[in-house]
Protein backbone atom coordinates (compact mmCIF):
# COMPACT_ATOMS: atom_id res chain seq x y z
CA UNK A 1 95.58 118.60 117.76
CA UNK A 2 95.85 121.83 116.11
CA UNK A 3 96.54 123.26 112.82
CA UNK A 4 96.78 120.75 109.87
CA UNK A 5 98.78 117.83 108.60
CA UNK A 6 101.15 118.69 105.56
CA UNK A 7 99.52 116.91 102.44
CA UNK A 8 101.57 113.05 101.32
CA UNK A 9 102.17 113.44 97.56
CA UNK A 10 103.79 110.32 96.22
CA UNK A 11 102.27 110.42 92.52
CA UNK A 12 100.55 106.51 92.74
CA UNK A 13 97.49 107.83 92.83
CA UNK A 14 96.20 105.88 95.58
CA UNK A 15 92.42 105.49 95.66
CA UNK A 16 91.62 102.84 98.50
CA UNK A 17 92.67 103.78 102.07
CA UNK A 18 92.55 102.07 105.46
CA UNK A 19 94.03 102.20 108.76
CA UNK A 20 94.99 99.38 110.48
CA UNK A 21 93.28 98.17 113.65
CA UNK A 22 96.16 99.93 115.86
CA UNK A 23 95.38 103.22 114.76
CA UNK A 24 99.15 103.51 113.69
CA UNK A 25 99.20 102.88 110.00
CA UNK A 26 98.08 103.88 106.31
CA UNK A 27 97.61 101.25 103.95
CA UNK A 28 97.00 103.15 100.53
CA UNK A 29 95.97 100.97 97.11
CA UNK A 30 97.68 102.66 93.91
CA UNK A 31 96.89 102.84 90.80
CA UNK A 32 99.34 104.63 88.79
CA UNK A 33 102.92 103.50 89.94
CA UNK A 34 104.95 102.69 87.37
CA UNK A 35 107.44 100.26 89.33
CA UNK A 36 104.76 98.34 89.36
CA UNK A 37 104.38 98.65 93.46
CA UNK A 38 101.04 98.67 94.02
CA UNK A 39 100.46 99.48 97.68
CA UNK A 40 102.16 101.85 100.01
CA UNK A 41 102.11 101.84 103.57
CA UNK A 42 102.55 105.39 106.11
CA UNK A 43 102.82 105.17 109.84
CA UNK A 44 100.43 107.86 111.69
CA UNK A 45 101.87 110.08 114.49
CA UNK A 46 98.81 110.09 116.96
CA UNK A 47 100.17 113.83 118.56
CA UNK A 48 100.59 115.13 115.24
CA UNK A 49 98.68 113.15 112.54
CA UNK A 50 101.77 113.69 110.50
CA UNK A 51 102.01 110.46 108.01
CA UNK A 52 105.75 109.15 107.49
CA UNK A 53 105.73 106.47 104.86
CA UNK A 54 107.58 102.81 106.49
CA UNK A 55 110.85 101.41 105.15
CA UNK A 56 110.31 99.19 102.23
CA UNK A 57 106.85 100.93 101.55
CA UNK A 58 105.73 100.82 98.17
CA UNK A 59 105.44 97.50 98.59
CA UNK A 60 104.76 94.93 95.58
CA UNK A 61 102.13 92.15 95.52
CA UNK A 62 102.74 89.07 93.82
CA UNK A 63 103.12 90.25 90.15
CA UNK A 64 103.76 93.74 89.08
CA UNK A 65 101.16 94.75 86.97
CA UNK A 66 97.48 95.42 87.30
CA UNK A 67 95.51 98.22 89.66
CA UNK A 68 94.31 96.42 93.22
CA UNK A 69 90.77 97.39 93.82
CA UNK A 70 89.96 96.29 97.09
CA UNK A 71 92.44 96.26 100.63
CA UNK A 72 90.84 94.55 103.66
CA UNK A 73 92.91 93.63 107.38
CA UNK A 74 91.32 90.10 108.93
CA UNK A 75 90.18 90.71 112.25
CA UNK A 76 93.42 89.94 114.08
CA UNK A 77 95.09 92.63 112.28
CA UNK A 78 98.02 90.65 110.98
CA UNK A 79 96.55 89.88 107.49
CA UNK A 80 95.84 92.40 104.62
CA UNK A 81 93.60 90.71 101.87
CA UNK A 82 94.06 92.33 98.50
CA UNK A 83 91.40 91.59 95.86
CA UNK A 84 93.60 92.03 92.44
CA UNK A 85 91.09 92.18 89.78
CA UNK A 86 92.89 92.50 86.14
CA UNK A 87 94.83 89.17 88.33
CA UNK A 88 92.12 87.56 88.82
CA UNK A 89 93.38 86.71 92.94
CA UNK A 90 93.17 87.35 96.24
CA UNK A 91 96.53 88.16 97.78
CA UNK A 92 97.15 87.53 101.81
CA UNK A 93 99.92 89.09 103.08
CA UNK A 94 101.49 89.36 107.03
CA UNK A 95 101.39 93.16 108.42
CA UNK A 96 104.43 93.87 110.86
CA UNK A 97 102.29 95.49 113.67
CA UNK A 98 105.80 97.23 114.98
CA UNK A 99 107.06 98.51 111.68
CA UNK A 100 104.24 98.37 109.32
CA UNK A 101 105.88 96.75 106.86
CA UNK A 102 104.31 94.23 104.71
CA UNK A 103 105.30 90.73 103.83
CA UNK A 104 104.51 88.69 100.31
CA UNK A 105 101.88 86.04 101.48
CA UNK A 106 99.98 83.72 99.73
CA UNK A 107 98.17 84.38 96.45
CA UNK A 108 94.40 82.56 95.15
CA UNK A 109 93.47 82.30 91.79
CA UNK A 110 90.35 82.89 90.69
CA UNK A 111 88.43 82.24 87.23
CA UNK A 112 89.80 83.98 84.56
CA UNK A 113 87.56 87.13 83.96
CA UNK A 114 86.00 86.78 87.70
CA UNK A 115 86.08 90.46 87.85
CA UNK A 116 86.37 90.06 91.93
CA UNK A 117 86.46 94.05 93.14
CA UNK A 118 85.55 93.05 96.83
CA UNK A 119 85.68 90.51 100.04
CA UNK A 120 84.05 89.95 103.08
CA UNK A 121 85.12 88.22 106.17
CA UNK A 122 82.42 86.80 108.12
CA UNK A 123 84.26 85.26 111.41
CA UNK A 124 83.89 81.73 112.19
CA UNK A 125 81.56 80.33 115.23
């Protein structure tokens, strides 16, 4: 690859990144959108490393207010935990592995002022 990717500016202020186990998508935590979308999702050209945000992207978890300060994909790649810590909950959602998009999962409460910022999956024997 030469030269350099142009720069994504989509004023959320993202500040938690990863790519999915594929290699073909951008899964971006933000903090400042004031839809109250709190994730955003960009497909990665492997020739170019352009990033081309998915249709639907930003996409909303559960309720629509309150930064998410942790994103985590379960080892089969079709699940994207999201720690929501002014929720208190832990968010599961379904990743499309063709399109990228995200789908509304299920949602755990936990004590009220948990302060959860993180997970870890540790795989069953």
């Amino acid at each position: 690859m030469q030269g350099s990717a142009p720069a994504v500016t989509d004023g959320n202020q993202p500040v938690y990144f990863l790519i999915d186990s594929t290699g073909n998508f951008l899964i971006a935590s933000n903090h400042a959108d004031s839809s109250g979308r709190d994730y955003s999702v960009y497909a990665i050209n492997s020739t170019t490393a352009v990033l081309t945000e998915v249709q639907g992207s930003p996409f909303t978890i559960g309720q629509t207010t309150g930064p998410q300060t942790f994103l985590q994909i379960d080892s089969s790649g079709q699940h994207l935990l999201i720690v929501g810590e002014s929720l208190n909950s832990i968010f599961v959602d379904k990743i499309d592995s063709t399109s990228g998009a995200i789908t509304q999962g299920n949602m755990t409460a936990l004590p009220t002022m948990a302060g959860t910022r993180f997970t870890a999956l540790v795989p069953l024997q």
